[in-house]
PDB file of N, CA and C in Angstrom:
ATOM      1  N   UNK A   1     -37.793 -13.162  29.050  1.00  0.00           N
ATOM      2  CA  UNK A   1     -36.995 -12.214  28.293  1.00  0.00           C
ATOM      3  C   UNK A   1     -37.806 -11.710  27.105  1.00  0.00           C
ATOM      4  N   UNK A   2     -38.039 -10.339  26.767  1.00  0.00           N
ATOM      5  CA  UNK A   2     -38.381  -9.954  25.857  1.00  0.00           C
ATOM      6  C   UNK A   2     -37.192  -9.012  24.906  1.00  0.00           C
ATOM      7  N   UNK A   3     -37.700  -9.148  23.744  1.00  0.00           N
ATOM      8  CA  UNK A   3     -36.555  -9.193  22.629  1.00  0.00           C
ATOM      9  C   UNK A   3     -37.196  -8.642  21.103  1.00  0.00           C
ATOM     10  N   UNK A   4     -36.967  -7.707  20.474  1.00  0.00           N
ATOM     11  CA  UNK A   4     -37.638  -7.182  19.093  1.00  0.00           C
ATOM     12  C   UNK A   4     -36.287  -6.831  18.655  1.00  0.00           C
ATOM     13  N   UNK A   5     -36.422  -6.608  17.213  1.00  0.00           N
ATOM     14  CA  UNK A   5     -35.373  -6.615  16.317  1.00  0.00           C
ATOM     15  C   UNK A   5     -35.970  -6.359  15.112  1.00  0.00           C
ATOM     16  N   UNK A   6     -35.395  -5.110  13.912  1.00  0.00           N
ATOM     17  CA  UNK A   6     -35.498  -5.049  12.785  1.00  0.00           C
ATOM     18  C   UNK A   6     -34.770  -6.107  11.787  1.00  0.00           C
ATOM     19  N   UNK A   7     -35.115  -6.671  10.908  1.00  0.00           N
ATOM     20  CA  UNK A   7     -34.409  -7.814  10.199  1.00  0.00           C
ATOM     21  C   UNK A   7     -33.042  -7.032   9.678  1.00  0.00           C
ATOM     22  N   UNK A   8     -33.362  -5.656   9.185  1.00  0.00           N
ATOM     23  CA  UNK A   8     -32.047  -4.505   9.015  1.00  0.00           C
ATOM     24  C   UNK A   8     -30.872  -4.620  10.237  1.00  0.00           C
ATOM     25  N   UNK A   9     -31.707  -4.827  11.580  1.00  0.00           N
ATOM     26  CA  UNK A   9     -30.493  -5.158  12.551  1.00  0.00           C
ATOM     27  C   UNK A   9     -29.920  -6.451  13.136  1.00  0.00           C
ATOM     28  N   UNK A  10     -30.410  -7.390  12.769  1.00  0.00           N
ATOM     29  CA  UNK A  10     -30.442  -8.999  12.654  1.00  0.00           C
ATOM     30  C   UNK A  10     -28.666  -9.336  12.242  1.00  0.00           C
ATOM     31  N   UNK A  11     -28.630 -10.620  13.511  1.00  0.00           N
ATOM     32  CA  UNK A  11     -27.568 -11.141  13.540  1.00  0.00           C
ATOM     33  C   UNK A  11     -27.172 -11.967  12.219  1.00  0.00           C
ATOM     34  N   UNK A  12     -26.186 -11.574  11.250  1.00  0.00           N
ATOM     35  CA  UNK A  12     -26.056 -12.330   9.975  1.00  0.00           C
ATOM     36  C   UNK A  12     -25.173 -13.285  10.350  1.00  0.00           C
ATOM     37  N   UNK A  13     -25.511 -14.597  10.130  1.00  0.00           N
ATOM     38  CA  UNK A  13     -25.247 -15.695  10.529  1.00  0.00           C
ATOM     39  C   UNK A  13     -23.721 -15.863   9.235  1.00  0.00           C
ATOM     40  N   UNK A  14     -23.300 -17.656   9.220  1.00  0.00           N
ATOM     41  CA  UNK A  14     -22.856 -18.125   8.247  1.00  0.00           C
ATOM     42  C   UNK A  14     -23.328 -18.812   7.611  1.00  0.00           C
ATOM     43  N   UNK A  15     -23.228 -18.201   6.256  1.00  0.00           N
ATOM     44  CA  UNK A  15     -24.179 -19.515   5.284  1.00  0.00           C
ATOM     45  C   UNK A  15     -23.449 -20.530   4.698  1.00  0.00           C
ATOM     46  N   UNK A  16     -23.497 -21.863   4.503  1.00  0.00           N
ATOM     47  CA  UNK A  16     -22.893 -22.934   3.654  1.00  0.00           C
ATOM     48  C   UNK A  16     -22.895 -22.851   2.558  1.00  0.00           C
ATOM     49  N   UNK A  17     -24.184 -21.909   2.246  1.00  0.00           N
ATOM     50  CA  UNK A  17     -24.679 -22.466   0.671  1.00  0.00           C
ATOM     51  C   UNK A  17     -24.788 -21.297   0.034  1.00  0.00           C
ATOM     52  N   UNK A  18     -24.242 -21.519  -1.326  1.00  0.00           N
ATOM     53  CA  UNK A  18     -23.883 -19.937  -1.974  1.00  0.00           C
ATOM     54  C   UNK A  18     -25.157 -19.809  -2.633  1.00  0.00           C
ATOM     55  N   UNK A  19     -25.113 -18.196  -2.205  1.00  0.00           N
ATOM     56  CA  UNK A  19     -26.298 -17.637  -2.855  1.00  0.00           C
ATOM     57  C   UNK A  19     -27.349 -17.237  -1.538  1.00  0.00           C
ATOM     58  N   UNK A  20     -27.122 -17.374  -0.280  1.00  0.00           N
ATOM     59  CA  UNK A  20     -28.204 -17.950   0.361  1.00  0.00           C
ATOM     60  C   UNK A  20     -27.541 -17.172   1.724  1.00  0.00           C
ATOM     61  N   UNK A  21     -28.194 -16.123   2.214  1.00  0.00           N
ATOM     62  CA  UNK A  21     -28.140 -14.793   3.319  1.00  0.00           C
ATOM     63  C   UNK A  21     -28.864 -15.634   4.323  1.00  0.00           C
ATOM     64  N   UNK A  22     -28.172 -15.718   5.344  1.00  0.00           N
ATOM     65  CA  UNK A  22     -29.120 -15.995   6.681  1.00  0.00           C
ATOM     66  C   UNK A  22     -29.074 -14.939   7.720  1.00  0.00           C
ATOM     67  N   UNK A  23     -30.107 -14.648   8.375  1.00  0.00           N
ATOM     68  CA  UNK A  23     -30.034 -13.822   9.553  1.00  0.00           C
ATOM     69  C   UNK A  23     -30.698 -14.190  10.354  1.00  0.00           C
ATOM     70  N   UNK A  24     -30.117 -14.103  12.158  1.00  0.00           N
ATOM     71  CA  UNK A  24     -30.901 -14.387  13.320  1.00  0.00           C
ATOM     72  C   UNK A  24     -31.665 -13.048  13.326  1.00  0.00           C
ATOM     73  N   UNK A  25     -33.362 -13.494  13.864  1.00  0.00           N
ATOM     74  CA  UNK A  25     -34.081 -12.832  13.842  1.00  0.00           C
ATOM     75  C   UNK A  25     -33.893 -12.262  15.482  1.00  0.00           C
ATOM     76  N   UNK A  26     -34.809 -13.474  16.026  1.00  0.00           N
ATOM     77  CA  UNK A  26     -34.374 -14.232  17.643  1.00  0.00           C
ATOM     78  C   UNK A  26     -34.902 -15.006  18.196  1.00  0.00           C
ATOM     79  N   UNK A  27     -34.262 -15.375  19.441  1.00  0.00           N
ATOM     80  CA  UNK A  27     -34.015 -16.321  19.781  1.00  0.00           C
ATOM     81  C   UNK A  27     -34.663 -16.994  21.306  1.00  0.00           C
ATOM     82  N   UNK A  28     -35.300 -17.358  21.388  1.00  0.00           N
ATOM     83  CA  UNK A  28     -35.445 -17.963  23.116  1.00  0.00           C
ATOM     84  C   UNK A  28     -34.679 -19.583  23.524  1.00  0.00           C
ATOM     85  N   UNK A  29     -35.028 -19.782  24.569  1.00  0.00           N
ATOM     86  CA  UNK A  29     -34.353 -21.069  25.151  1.00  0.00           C
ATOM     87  C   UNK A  29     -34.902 -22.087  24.384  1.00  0.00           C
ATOM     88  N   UNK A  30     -36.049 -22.376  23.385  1.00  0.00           N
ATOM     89  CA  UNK A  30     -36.347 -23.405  22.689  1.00  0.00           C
ATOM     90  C   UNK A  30     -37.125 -23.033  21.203  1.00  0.00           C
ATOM     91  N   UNK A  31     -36.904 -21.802  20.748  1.00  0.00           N
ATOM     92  CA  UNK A  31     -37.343 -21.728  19.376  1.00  0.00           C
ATOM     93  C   UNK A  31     -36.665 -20.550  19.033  1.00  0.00           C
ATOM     94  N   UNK A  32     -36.494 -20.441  17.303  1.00  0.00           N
ATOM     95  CA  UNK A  32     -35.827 -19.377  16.807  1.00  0.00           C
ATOM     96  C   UNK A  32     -36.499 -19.043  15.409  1.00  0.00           C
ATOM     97  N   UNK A  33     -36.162 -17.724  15.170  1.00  0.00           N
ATOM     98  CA  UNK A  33     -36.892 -17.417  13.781  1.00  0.00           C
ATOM     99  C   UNK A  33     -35.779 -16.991  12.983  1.00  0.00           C
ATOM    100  N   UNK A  34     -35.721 -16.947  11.646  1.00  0.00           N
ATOM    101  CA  UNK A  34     -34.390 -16.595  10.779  1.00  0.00           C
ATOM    102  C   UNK A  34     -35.137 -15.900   9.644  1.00  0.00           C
ATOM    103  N   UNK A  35     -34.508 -15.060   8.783  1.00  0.00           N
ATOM    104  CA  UNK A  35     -34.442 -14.025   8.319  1.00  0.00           C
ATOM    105  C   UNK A  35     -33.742 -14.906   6.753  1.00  0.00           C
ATOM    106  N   UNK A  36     -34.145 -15.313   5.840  1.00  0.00           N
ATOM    107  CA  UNK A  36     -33.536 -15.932   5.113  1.00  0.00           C
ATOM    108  C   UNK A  36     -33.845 -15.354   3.521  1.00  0.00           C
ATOM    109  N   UNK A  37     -32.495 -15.149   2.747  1.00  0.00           N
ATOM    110  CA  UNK A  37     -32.347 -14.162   1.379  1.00  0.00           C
ATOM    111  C   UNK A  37     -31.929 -15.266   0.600  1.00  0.00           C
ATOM    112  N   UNK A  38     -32.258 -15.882  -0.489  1.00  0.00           N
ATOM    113  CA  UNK A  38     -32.099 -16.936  -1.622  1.00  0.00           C
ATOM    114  C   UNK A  38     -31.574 -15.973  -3.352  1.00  0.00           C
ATOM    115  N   UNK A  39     -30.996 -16.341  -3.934  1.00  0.00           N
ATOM    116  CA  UNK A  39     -30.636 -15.208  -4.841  1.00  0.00           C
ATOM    117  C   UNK A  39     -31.155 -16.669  -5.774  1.00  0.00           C
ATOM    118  N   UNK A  40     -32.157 -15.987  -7.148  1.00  0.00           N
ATOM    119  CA  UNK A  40     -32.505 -16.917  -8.209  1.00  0.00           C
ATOM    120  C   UNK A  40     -31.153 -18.300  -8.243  1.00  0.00           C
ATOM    121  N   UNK A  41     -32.123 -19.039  -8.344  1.00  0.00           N
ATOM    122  CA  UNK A  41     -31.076 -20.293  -8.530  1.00  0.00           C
ATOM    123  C   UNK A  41     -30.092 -20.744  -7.359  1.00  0.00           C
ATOM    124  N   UNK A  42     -30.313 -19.951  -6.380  1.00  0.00           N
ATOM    125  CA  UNK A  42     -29.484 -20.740  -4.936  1.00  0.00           C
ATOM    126  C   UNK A  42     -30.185 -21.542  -4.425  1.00  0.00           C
ATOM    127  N   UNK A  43     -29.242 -22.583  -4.288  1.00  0.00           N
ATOM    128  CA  UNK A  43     -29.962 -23.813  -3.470  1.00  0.00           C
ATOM    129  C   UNK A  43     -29.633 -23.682  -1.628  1.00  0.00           C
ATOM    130  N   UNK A  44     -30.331 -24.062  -0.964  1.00  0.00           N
ATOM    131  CA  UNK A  44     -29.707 -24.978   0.410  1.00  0.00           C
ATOM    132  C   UNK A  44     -30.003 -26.558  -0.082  1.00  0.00           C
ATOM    133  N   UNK A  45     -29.254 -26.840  -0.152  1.00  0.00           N
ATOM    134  CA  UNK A  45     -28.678 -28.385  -0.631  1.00  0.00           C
ATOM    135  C   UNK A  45     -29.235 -29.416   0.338  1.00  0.00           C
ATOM    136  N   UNK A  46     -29.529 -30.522  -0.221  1.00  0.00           N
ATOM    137  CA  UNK A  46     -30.009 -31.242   0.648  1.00  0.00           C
ATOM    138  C   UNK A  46     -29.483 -31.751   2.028  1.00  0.00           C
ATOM    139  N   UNK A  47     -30.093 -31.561   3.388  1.00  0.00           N
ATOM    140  CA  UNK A  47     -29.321 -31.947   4.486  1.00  0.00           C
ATOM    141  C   UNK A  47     -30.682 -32.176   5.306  1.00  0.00           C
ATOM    142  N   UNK A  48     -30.445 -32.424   6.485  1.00  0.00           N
ATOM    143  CA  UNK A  48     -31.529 -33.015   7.694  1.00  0.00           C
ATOM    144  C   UNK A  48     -30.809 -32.510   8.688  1.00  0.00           C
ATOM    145  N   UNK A  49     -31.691 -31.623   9.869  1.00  0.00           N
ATOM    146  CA  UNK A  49     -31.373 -32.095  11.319  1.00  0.00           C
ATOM    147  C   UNK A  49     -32.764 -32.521  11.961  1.00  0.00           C
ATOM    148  N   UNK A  50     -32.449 -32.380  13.217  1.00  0.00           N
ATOM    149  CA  UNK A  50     -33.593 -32.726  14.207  1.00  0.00           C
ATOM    150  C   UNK A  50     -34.645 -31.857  14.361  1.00  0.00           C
ATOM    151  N   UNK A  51     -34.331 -30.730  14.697  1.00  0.00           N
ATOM    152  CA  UNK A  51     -34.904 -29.728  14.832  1.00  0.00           C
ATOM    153  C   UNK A  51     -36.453 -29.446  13.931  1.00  0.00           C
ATOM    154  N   UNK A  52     -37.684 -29.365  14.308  1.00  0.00           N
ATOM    155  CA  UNK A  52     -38.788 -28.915  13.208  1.00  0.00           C
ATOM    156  C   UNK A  52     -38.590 -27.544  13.019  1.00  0.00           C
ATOM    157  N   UNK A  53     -38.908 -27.556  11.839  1.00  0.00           N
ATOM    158  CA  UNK A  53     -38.941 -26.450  10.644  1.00  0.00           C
ATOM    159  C   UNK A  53     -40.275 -25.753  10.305  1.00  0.00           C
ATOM    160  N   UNK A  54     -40.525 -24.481  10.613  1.00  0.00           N
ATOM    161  CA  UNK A  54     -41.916 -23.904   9.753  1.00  0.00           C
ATOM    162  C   UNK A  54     -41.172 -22.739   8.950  1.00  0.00           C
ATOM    163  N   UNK A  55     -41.595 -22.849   7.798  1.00  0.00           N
ATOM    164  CA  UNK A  55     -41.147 -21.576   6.820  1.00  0.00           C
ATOM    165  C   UNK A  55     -42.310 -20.667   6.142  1.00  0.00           C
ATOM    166  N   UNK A  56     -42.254 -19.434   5.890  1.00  0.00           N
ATOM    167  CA  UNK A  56     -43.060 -18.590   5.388  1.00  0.00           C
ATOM    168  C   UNK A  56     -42.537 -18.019   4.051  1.00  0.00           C
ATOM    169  N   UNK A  57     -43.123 -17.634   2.899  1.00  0.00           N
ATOM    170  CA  UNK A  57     -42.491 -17.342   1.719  1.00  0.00           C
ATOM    171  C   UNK A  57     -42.876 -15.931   1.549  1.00  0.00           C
ATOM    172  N   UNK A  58     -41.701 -14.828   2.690  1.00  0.00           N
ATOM    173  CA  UNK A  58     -42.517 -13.886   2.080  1.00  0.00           C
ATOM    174  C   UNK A  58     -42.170 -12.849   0.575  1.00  0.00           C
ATOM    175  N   UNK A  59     -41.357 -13.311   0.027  1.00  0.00           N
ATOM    176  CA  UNK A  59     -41.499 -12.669  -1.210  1.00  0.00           C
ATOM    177  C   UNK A  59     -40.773 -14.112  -2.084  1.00  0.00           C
ATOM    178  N   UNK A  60     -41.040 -13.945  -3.699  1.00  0.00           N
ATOM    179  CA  UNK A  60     -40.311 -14.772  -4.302  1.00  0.00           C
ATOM    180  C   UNK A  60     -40.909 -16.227  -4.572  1.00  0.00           C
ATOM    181  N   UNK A  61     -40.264 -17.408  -5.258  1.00  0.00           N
ATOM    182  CA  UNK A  61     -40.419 -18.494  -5.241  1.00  0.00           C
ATOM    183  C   UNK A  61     -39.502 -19.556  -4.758  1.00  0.00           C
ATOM    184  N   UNK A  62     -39.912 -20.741  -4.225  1.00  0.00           N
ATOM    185  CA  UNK A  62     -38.691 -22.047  -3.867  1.00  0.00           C
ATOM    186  C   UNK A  62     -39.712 -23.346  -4.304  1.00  0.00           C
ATOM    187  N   UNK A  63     -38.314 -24.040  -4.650  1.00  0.00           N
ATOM    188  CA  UNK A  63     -38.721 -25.496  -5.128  1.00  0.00           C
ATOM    189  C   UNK A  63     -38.552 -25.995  -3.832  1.00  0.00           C
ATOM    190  N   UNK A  64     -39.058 -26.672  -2.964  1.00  0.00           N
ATOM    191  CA  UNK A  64     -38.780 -27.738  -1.788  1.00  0.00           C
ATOM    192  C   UNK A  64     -39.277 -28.773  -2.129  1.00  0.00           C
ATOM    193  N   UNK A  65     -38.285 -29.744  -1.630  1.00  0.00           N
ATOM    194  CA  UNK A  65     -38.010 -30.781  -1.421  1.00  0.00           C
ATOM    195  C   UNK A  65     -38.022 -31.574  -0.361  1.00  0.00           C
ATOM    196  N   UNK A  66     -38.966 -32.381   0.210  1.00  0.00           N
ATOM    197  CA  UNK A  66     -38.637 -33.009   1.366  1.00  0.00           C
ATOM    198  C   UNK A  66     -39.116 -34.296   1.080  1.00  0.00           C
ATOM    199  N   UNK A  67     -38.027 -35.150   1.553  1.00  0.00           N
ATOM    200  CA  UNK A  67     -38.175 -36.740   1.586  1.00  0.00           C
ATOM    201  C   UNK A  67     -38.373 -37.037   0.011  1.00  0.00           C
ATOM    202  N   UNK A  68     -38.025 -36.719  -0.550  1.00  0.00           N
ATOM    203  CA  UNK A  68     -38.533 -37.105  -1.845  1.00  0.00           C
ATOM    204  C   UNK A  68     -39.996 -36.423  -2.839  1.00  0.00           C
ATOM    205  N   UNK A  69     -40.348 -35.365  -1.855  1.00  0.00           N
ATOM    206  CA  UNK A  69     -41.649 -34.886  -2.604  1.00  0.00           C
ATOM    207  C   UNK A  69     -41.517 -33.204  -2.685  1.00  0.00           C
ATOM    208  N   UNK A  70     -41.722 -33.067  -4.274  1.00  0.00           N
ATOM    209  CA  UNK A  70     -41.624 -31.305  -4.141  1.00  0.00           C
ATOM    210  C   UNK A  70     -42.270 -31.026  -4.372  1.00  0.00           C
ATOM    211  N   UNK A  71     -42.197 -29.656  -4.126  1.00  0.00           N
ATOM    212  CA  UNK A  71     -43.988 -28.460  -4.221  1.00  0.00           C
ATOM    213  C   UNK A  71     -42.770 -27.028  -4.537  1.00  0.00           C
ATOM    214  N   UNK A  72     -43.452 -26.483  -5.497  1.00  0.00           N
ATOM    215  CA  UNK A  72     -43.473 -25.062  -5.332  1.00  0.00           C
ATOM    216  C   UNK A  72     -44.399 -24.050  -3.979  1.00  0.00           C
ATOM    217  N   UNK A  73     -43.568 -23.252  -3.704  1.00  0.00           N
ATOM    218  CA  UNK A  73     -43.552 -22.246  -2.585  1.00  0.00           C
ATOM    219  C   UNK A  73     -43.461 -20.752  -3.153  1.00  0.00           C
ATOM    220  N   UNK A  74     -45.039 -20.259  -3.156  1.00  0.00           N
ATOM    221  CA  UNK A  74     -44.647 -18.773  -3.417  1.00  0.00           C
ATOM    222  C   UNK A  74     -45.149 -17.904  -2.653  1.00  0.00           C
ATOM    223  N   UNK A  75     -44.791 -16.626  -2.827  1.00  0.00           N
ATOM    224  CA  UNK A  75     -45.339 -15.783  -1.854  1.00  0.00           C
ATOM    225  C   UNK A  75     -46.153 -16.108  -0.910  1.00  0.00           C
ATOM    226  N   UNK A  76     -46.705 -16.048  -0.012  1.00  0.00           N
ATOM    227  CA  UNK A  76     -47.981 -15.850   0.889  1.00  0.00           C
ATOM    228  C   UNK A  76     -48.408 -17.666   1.252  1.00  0.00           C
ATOM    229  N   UNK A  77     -46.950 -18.965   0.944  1.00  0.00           N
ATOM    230  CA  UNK A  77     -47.219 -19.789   1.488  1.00  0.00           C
ATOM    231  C   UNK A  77     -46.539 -20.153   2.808  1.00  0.00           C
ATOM    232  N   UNK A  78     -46.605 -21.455   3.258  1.00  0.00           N
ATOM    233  CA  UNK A  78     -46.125 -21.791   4.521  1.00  0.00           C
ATOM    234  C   UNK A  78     -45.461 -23.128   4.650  1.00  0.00           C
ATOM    235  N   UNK A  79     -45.260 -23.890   4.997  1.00  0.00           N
ATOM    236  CA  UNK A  79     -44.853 -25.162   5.360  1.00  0.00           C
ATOM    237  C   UNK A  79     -44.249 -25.395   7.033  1.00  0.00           C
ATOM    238  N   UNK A  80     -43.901 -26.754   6.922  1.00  0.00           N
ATOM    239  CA  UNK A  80     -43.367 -27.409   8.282  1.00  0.00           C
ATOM    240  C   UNK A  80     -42.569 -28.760   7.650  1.00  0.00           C
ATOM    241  N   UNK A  81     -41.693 -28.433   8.047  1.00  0.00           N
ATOM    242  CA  UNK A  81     -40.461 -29.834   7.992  1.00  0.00           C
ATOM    243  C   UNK A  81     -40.617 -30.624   8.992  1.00  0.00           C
ATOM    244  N   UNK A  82     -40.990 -31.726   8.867  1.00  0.00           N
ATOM    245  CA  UNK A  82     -40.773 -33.139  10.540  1.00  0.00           C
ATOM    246  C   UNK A  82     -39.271 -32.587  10.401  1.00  0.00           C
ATOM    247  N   UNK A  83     -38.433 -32.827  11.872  1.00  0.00           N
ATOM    248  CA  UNK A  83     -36.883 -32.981  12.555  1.00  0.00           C
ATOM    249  C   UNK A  83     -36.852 -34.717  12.053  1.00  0.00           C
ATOM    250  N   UNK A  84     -35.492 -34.561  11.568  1.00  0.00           N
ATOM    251  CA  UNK A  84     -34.855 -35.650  10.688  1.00  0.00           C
ATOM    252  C   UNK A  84     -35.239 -35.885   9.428  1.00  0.00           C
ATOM    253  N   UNK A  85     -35.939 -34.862   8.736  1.00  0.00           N
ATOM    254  CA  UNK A  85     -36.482 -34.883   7.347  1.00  0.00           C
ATOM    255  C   UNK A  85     -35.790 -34.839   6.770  1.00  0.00           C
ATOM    256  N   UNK A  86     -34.757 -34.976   5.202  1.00  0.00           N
ATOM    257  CA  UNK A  86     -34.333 -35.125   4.483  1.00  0.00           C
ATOM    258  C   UNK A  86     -34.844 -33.439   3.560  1.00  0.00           C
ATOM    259  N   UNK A  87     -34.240 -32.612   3.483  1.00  0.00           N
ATOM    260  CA  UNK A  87     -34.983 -31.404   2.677  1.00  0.00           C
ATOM    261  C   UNK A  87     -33.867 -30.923   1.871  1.00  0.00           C
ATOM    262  N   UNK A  88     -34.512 -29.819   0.618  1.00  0.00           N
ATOM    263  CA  UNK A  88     -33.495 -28.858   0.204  1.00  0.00           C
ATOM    264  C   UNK A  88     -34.369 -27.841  -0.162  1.00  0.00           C
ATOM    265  N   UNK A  89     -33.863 -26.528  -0.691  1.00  0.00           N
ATOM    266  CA  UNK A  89     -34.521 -25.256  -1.097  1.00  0.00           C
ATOM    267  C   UNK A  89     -33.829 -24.877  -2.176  1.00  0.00           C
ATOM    268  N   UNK A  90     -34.442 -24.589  -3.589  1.00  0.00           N
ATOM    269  CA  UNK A  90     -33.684 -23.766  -4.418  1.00  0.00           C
ATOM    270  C   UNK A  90     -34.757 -22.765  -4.784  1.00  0.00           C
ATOM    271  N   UNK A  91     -34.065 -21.606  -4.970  1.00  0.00           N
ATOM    272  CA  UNK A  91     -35.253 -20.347  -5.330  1.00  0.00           C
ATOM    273  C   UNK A  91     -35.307 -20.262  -6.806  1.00  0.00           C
ATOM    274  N   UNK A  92     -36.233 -20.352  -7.287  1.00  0.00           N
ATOM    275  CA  UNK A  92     -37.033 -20.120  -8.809  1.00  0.00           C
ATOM    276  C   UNK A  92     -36.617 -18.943  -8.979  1.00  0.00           C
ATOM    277  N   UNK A  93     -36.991 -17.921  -8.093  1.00  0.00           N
ATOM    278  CA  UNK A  93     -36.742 -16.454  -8.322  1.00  0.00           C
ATOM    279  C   UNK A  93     -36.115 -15.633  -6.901  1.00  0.00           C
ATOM    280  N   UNK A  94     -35.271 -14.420  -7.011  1.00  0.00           N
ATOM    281  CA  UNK A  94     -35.012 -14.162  -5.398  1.00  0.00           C
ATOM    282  C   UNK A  94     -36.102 -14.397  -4.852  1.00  0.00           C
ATOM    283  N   UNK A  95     -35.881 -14.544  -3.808  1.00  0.00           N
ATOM    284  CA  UNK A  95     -36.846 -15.466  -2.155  1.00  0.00           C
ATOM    285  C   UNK A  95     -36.486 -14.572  -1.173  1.00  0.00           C
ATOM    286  N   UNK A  96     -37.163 -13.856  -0.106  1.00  0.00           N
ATOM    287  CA  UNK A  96     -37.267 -13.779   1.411  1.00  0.00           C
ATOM    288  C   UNK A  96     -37.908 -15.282   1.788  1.00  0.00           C
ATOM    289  N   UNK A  97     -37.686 -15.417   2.931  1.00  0.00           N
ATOM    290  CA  UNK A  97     -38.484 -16.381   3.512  1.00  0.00           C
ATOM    291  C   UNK A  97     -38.206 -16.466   5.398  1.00  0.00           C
ATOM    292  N   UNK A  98     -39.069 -16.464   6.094  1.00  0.00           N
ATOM    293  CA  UNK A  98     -38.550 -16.649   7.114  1.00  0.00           C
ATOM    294  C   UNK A  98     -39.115 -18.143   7.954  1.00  0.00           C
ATOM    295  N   UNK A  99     -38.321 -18.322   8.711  1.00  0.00           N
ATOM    296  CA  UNK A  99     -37.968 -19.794   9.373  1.00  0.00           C
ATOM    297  C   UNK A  99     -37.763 -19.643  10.792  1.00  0.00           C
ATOM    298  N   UNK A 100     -38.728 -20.797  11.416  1.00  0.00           N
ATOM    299  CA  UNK A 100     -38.887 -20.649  12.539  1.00  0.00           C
ATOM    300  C   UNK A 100     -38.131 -22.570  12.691  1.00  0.00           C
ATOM    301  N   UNK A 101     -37.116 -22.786  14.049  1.00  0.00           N
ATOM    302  CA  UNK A 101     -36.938 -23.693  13.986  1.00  0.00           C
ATOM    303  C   UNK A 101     -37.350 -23.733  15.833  1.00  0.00           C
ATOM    304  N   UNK A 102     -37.791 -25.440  16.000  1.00  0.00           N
ATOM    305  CA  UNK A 102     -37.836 -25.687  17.561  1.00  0.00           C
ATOM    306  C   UNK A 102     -36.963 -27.214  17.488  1.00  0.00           C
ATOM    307  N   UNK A 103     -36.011 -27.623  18.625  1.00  0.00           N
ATOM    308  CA  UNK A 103     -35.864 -26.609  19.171  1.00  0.00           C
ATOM    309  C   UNK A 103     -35.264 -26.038  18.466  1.00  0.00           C
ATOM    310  N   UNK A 104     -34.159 -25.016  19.244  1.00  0.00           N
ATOM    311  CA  UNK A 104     -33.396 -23.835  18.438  1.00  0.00           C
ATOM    312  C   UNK A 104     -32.283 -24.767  17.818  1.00  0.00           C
ATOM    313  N   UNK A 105     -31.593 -24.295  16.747  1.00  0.00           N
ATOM    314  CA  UNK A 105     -30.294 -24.588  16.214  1.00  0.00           C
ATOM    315  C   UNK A 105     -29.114 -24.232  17.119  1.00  0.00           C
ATOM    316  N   UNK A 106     -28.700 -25.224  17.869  1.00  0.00           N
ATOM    317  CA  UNK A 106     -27.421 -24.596  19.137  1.00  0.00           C
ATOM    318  C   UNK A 106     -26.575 -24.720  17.759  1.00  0.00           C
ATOM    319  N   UNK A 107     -26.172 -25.390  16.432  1.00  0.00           N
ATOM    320  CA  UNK A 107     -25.184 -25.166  15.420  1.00  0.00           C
ATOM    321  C   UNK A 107     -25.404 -23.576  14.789  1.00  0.00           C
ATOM    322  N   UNK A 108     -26.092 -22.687  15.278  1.00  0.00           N
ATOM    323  CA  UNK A 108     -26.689 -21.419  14.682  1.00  0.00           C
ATOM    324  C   UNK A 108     -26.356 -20.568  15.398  1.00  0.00           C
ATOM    325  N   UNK A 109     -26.490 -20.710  16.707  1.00  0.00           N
ATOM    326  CA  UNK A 109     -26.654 -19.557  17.571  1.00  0.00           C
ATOM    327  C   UNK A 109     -25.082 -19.767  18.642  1.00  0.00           C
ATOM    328  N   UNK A 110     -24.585 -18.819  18.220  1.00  0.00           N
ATOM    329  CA  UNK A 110     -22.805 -18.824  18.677  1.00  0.00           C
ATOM    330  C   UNK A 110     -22.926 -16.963  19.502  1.00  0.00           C
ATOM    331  N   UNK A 111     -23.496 -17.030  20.579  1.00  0.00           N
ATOM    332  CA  UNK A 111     -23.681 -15.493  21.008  1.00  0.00           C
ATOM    333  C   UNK A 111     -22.316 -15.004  21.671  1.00  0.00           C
TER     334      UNK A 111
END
């Protein structure tokens, strides 16, 4: 299956955490990318799933947190979450960022 999408036309998900825009980018049978808007000072609060995590920072700053160790995240960085990591995100300043999870979030994707 092939699949493109403007982030302008991207499935806007539900977010938990105030302050904090999610959008499906897309999607295959075992990985997904998200479209993610942080407003200064919104957190995603600390939680864990299984799923690994790679994130890209493309505009803005975030404090992350994982397992107990933080780093600032700005523009033009990257990361990877281990699945069952312990993480959170709060943005220093508004944040884009996009997020690739494997496998996919079946709690995400409600088509």
């Amino acid at each position: 299956m092939f699949d493109a999408v403007h982030s302008s036309e991207a499935k806007q998900l539900e977010s938990r955490f105030a302050g904090v825009q999610l959008k499906l980018l897309v999607h295959g049978e075992r990985m997904m990318l998200n479209h993610v808007e942080i407003e200064a000072g919104g957190c995603v609060t600390m939680h864990n799933h299984p799923n690994e995590q790679i994130g890209y920072c493309v505009s803005g700053a975030v404090e992350l947190e994982v397992e107990g160790e933080k780093r600032v995240c700005r523009a033009g960085s990257a990361w990877i979450i281990p699945g069952g990591a312990d993480h959170e995100a709060t943005a220093i300043e508004p944040s884009v960022l996009v997020e690739a999870f494997s496998p996919l979030r079946s709690d995400m994707i409600k088509d």
